[in-house]
PDB file of N, CA and C in Angstrom:
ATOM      1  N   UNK A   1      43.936  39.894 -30.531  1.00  0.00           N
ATOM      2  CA  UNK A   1      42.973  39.360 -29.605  1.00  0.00           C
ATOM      3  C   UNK A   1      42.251  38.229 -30.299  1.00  0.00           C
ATOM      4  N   UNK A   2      41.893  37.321 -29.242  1.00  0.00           N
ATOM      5  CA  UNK A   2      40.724  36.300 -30.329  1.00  0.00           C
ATOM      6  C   UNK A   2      40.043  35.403 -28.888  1.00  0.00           C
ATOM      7  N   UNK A   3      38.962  34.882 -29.615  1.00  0.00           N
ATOM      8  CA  UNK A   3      38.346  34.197 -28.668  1.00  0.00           C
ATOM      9  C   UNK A   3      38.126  33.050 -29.145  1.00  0.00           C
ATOM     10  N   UNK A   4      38.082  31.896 -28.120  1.00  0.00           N
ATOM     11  CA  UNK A   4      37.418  30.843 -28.233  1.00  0.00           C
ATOM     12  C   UNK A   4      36.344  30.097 -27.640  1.00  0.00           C
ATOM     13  N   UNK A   5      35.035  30.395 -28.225  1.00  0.00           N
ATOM     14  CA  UNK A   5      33.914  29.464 -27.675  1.00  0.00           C
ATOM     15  C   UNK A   5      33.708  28.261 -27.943  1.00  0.00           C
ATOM     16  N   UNK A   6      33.014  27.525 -26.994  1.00  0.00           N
ATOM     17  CA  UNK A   6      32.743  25.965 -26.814  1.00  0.00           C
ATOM     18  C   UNK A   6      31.143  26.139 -26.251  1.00  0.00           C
ATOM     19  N   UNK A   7      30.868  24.922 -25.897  1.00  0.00           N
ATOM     20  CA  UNK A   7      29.613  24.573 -25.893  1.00  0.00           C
ATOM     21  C   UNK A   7      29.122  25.611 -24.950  1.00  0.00           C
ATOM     22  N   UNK A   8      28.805  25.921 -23.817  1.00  0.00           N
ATOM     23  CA  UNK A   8      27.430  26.644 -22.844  1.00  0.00           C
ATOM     24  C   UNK A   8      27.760  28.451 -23.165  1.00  0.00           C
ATOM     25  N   UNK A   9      26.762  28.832 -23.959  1.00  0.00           N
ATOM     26  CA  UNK A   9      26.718  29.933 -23.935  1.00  0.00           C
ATOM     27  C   UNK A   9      26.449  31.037 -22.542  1.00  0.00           C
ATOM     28  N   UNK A  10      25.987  29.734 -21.389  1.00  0.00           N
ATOM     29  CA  UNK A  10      25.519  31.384 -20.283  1.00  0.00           C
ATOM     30  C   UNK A  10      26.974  30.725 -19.711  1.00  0.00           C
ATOM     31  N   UNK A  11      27.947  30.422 -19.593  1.00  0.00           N
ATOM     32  CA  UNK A  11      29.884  30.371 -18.711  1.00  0.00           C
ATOM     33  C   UNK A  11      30.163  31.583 -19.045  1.00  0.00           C
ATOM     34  N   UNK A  12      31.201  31.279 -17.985  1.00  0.00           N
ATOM     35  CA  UNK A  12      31.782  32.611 -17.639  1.00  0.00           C
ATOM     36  C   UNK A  12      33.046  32.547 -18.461  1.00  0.00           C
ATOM     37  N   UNK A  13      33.759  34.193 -18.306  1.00  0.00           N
ATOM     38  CA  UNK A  13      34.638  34.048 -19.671  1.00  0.00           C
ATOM     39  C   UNK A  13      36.237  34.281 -19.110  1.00  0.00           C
ATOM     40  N   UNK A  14      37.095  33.342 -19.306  1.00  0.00           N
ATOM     41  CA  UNK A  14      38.253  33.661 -19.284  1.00  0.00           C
ATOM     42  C   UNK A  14      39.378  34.633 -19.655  1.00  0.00           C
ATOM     43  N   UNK A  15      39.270  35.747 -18.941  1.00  0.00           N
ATOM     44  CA  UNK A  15      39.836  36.803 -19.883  1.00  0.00           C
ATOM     45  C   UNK A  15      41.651  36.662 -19.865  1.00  0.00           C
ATOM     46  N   UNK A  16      42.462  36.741 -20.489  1.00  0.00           N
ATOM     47  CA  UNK A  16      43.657  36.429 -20.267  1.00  0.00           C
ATOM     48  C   UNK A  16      44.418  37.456 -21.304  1.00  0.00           C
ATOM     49  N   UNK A  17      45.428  38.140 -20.633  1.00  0.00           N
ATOM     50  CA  UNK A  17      46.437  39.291 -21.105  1.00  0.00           C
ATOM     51  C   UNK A  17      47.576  38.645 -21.456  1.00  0.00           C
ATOM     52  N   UNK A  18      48.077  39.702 -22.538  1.00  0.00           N
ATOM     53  CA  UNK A  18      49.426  39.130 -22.713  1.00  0.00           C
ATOM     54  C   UNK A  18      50.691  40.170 -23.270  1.00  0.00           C
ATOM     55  N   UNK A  19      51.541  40.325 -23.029  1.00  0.00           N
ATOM     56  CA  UNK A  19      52.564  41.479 -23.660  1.00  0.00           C
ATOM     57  C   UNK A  19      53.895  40.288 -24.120  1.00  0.00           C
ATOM     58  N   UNK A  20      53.795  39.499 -25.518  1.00  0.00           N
ATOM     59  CA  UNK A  20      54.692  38.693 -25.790  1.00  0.00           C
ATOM     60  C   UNK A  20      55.895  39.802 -26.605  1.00  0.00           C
ATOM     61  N   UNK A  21      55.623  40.689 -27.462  1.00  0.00           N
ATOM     62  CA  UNK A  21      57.226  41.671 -27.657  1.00  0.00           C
ATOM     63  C   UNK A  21      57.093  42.451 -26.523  1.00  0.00           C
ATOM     64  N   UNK A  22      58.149  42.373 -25.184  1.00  0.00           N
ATOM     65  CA  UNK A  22      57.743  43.505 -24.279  1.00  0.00           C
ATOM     66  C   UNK A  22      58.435  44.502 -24.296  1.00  0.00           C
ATOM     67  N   UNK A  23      59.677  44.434 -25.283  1.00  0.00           N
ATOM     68  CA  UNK A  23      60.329  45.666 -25.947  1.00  0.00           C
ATOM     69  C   UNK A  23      59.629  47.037 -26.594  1.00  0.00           C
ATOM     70  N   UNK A  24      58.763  46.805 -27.292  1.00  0.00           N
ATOM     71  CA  UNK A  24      57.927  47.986 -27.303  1.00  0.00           C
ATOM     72  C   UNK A  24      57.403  48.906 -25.509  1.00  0.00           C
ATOM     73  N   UNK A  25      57.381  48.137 -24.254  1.00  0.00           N
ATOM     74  CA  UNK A  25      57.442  48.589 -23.007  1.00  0.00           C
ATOM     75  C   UNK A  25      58.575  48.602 -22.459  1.00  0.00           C
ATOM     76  N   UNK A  26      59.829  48.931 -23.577  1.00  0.00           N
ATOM     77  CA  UNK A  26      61.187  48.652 -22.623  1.00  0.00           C
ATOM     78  C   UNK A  26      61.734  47.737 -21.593  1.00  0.00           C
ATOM     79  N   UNK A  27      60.939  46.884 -21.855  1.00  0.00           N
ATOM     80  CA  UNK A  27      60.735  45.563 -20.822  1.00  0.00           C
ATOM     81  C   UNK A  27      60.472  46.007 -19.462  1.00  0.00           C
ATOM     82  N   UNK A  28      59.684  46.621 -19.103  1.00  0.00           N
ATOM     83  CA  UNK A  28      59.868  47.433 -17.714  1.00  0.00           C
ATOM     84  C   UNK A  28      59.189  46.617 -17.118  1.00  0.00           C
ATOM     85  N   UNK A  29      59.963  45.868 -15.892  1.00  0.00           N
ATOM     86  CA  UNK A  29      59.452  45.296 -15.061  1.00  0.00           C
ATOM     87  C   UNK A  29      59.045  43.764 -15.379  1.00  0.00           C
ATOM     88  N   UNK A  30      60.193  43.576 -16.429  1.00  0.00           N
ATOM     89  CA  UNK A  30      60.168  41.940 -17.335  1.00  0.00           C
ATOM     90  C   UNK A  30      61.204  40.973 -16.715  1.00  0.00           C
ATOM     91  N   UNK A  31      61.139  40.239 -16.145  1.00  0.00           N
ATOM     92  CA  UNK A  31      62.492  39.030 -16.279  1.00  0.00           C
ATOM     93  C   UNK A  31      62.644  38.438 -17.347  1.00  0.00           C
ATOM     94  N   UNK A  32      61.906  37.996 -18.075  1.00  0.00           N
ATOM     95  CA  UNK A  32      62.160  36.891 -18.987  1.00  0.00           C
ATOM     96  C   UNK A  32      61.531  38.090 -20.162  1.00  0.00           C
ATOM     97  N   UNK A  33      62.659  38.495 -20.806  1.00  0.00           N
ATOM     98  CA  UNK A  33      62.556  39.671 -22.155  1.00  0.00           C
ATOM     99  C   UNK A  33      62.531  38.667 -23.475  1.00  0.00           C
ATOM    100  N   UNK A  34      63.009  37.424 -23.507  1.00  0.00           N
ATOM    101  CA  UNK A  34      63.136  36.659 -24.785  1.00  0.00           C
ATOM    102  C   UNK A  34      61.997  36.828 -25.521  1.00  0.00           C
ATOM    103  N   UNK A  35      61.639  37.124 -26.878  1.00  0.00           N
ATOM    104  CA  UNK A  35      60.383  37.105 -27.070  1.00  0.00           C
ATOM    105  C   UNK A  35      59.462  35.549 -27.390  1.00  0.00           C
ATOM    106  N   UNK A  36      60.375  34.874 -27.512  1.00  0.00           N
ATOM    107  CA  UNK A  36      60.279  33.352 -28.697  1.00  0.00           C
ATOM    108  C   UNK A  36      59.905  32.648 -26.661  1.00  0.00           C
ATOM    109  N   UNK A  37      60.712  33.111 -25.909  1.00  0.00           N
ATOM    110  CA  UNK A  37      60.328  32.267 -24.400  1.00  0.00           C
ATOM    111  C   UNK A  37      58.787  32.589 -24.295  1.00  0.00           C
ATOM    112  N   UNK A  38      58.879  34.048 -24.072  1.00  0.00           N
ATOM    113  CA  UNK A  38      57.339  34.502 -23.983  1.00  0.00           C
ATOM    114  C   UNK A  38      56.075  33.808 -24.765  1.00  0.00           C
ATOM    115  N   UNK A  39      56.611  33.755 -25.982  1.00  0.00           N
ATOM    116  CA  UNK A  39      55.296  33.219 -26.756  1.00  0.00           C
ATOM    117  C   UNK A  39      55.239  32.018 -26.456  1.00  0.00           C
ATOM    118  N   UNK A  40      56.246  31.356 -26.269  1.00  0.00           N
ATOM    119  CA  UNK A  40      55.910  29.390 -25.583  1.00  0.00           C
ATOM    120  C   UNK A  40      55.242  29.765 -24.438  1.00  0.00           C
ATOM    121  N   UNK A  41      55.731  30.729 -23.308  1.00  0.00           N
ATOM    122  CA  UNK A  41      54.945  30.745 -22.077  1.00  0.00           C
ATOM    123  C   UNK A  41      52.965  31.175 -22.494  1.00  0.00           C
ATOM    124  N   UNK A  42      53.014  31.940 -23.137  1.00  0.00           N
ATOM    125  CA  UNK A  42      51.335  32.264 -23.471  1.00  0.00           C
ATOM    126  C   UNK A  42      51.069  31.245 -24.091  1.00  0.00           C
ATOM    127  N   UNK A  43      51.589  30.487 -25.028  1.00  0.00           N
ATOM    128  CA  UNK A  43      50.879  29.426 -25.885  1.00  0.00           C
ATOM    129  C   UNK A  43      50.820  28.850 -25.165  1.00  0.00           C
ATOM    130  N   UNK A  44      51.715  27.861 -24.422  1.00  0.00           N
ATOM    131  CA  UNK A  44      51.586  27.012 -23.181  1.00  0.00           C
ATOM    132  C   UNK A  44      50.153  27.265 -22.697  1.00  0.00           C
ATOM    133  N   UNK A  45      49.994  28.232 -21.892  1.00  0.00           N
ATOM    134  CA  UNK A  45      48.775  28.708 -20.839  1.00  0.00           C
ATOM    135  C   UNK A  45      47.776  28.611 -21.207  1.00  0.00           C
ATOM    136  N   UNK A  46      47.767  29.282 -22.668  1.00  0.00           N
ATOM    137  CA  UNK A  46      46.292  28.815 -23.695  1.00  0.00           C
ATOM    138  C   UNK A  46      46.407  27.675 -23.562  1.00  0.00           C
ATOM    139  N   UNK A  47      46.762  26.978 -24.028  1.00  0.00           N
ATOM    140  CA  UNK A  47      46.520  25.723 -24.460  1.00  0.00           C
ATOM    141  C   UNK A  47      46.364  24.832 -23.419  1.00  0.00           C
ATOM    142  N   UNK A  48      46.780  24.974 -22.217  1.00  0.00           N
ATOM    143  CA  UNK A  48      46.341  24.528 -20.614  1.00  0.00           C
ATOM    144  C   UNK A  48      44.971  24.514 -20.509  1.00  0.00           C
ATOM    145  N   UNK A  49      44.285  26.183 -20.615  1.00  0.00           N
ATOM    146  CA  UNK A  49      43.240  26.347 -20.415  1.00  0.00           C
ATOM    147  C   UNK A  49      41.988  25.931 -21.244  1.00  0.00           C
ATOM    148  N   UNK A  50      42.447  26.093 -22.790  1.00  0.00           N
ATOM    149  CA  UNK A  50      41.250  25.068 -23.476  1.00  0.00           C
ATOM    150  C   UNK A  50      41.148  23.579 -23.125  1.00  0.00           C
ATOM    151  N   UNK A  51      42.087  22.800 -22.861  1.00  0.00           N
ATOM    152  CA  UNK A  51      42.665  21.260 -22.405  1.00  0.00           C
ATOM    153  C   UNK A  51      41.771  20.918 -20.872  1.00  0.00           C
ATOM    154  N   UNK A  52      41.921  21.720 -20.241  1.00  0.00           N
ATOM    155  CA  UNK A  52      42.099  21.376 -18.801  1.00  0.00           C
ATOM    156  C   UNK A  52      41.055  22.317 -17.599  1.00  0.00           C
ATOM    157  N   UNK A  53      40.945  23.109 -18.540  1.00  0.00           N
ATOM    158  CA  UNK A  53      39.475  24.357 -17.078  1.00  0.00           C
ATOM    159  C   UNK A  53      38.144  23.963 -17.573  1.00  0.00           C
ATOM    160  N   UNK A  54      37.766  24.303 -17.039  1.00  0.00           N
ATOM    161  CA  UNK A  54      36.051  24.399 -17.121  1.00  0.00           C
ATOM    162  C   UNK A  54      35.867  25.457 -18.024  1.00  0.00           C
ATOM    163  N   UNK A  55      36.330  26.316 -18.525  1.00  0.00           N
ATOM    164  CA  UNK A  55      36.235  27.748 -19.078  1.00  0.00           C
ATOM    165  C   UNK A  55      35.904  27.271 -20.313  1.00  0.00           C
ATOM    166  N   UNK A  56      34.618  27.690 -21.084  1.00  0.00           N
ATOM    167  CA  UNK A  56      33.908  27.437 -22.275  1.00  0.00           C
ATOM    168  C   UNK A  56      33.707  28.438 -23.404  1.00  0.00           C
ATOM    169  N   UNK A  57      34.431  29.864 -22.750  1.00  0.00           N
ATOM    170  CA  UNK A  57      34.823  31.100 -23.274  1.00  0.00           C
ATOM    171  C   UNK A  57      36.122  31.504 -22.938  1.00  0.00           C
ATOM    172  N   UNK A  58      37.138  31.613 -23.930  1.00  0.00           N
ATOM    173  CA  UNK A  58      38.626  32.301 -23.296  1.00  0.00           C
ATOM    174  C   UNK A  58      38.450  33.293 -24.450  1.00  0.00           C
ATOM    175  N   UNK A  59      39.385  34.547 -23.723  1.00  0.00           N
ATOM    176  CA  UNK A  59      39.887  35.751 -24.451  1.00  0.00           C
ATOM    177  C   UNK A  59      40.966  35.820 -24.164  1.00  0.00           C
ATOM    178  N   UNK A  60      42.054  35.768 -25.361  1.00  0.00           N
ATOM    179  CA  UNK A  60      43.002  36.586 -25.071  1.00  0.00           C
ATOM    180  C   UNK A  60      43.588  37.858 -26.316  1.00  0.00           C
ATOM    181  N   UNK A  61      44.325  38.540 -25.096  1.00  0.00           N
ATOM    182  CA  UNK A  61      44.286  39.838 -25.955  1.00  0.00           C
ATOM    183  C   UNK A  61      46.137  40.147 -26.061  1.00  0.00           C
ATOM    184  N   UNK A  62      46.340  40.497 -26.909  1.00  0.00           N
ATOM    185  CA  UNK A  62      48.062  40.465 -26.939  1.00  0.00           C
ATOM    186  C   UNK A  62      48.182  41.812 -27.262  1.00  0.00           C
ATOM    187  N   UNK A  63      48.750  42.579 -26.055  1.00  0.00           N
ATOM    188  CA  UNK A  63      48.938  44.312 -25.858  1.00  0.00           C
ATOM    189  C   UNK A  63      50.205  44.718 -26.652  1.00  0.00           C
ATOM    190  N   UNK A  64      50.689  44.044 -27.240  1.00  0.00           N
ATOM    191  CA  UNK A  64      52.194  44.530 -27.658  1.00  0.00           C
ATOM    192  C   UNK A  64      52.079  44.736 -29.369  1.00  0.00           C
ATOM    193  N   UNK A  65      51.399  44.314 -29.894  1.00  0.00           N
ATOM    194  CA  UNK A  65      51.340  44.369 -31.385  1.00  0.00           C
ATOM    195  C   UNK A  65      52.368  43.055 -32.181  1.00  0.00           C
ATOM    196  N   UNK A  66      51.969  41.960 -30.790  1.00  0.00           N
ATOM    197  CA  UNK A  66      53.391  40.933 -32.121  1.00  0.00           C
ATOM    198  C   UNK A  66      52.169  40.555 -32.680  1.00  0.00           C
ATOM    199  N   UNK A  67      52.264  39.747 -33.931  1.00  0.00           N
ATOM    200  CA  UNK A  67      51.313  39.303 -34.571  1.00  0.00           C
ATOM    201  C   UNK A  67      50.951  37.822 -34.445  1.00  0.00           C
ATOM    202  N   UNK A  68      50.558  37.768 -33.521  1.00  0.00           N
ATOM    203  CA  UNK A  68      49.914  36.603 -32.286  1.00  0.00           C
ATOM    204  C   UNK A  68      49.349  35.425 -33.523  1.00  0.00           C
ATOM    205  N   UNK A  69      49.369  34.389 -34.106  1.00  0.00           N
ATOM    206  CA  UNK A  69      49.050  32.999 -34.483  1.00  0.00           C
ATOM    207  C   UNK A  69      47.864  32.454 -34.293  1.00  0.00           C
ATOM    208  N   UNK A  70      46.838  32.642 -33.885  1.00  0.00           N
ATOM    209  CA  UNK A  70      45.822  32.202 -33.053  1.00  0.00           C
ATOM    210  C   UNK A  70      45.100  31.227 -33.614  1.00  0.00           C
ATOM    211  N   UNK A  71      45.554  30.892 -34.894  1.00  0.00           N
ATOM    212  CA  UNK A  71      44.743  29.354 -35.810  1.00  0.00           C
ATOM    213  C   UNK A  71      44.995  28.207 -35.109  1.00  0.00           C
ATOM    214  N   UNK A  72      46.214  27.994 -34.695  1.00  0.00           N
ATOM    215  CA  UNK A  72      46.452  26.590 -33.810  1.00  0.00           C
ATOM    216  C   UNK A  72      46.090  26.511 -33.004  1.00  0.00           C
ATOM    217  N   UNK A  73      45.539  27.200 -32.387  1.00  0.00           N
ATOM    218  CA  UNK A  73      44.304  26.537 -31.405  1.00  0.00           C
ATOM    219  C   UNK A  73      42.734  26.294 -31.755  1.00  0.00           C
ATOM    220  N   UNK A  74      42.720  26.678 -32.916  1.00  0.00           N
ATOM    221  CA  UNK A  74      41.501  26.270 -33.631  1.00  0.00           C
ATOM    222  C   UNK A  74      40.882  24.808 -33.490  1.00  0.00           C
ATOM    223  N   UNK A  75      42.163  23.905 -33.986  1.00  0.00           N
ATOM    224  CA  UNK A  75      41.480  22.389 -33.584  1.00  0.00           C
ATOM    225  C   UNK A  75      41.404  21.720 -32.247  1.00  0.00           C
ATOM    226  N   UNK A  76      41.443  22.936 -30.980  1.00  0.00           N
ATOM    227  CA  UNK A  76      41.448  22.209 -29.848  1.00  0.00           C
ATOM    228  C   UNK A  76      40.494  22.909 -29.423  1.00  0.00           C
ATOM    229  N   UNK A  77      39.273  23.760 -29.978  1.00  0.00           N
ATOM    230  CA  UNK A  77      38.215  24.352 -29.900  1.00  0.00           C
ATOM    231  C   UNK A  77      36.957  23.817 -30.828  1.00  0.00           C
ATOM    232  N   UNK A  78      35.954  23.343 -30.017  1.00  0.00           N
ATOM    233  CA  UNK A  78      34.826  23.008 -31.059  1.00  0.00           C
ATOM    234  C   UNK A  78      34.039  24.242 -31.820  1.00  0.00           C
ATOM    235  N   UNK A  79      34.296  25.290 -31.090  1.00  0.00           N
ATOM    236  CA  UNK A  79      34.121  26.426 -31.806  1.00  0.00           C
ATOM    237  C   UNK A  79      34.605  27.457 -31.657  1.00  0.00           C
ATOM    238  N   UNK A  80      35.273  28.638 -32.869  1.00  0.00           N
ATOM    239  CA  UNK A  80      36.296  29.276 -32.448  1.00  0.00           C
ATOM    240  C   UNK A  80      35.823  30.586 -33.232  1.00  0.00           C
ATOM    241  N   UNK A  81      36.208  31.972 -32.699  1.00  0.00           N
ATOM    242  CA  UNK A  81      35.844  33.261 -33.043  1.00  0.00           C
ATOM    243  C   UNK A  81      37.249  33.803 -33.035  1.00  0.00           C
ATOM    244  N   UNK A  82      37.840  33.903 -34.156  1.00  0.00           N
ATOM    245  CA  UNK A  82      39.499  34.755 -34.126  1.00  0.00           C
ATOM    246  C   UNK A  82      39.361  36.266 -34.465  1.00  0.00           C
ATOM    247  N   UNK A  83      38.974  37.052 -33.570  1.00  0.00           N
ATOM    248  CA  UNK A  83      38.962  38.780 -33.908  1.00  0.00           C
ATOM    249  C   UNK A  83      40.645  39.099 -34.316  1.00  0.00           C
ATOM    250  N   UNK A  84      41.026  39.722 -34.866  1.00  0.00           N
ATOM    251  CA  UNK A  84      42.418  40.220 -34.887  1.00  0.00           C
ATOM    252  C   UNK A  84      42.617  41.531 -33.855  1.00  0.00           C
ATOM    253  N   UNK A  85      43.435  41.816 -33.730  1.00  0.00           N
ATOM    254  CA  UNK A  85      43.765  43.123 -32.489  1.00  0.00           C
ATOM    255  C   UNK A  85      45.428  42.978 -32.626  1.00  0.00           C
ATOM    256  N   UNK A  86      45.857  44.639 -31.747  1.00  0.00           N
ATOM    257  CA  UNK A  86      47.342  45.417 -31.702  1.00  0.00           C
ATOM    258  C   UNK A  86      46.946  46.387 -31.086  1.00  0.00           C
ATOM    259  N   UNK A  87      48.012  46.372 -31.016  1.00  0.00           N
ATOM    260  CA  UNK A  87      48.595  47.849 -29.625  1.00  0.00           C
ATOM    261  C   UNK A  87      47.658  49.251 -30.395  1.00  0.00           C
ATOM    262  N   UNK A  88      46.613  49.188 -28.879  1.00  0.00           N
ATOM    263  CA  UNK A  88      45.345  51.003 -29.334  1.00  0.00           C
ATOM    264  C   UNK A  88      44.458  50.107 -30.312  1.00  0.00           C
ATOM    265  N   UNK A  89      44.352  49.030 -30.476  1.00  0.00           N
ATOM    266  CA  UNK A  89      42.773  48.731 -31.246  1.00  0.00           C
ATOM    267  C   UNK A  89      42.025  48.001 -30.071  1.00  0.00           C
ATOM    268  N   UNK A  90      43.075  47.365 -28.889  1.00  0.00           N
ATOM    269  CA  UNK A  90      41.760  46.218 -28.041  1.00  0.00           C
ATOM    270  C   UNK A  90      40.517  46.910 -27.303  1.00  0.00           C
ATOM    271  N   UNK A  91      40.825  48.184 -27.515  1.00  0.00           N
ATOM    272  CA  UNK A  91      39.464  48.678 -26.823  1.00  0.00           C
ATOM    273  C   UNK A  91      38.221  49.128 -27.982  1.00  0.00           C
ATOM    274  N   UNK A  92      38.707  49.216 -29.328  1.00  0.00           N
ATOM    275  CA  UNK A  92      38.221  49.097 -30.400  1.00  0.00           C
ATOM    276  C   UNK A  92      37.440  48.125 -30.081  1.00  0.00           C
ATOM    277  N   UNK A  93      37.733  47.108 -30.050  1.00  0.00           N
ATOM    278  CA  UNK A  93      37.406  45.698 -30.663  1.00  0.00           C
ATOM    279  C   UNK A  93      36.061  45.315 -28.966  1.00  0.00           C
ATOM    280  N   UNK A  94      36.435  46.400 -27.872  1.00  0.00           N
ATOM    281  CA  UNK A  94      35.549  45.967 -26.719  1.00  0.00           C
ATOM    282  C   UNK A  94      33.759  45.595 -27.322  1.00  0.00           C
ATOM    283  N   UNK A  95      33.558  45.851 -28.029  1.00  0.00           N
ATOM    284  CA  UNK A  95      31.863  45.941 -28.547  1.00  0.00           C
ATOM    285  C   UNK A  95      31.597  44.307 -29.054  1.00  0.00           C
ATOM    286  N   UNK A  96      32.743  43.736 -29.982  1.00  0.00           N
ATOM    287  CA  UNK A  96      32.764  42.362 -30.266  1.00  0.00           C
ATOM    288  C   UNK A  96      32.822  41.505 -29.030  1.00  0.00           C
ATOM    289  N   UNK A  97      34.206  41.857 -27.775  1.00  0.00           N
ATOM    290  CA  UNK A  97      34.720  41.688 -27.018  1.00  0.00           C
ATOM    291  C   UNK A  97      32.822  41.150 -26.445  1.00  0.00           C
ATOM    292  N   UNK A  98      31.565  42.050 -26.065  1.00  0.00           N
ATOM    293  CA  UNK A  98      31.726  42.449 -25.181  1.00  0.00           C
ATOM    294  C   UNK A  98      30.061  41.182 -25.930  1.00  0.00           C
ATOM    295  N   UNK A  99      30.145  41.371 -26.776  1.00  0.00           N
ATOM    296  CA  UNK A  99      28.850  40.131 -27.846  1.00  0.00           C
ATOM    297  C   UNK A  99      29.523  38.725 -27.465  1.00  0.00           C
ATOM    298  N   UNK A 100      31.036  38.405 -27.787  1.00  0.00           N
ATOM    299  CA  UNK A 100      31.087  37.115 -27.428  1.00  0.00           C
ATOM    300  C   UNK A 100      30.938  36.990 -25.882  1.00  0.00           C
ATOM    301  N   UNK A 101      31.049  37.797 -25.143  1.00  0.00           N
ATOM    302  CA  UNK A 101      30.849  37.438 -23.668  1.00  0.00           C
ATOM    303  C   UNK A 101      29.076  36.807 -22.944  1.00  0.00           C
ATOM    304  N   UNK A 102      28.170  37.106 -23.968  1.00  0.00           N
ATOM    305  CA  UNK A 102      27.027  36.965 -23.653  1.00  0.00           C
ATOM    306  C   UNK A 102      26.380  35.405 -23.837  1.00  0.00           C
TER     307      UNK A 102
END
């Protein structure tokens, strides 16, 4: 999981899911099982959304346990909060989750 903040602390927060190995879910209910497709498709989307929304808070949380990269989007954030998270910690991590949202 990790977040990225930018300037207005009272915005609202982009929460965004992700299952990039979906083999650990047997792919149930996957078309596109590639894992290397998947992670271009989430990186893609991030990187849409810091570029291009209004959204001044994004979360995303990666349910599968791949070990998600989240530094490269560092320089397209004026300010950036990288929590780490895996499969049974993101609700751990809800209390941080729940400070950057404020």
């Amino acid at each position: 999981m990790f977040g990225l903040r930018q300037r207005d602390n009272n915005s609202p927060v982009l929460l965004l899911t992700g299952t990039i190995d979906s083999t650990v879910y047997n792919n149930v209910g996957n078309k596109i099982v590639d894992v290397n497709e998947r992670l271009l498709q989430y990186e893609s989307c991030i990187e849409r959304y810091i570029k291009e929304s209004p959204f001044t808070k994004i979360v995303f949380i990666e349910n599968s346990g791949y070990p998600f990269d989240a530094k490269k989007f560092i320089a397209m954030a004026e300010n950036c909060e990288i929590m780490g998270g895996g499969e049974g910690r993101n609700l751990n991590l809800f209390p941080e989750l729940s400070n950057m949202m404020k």
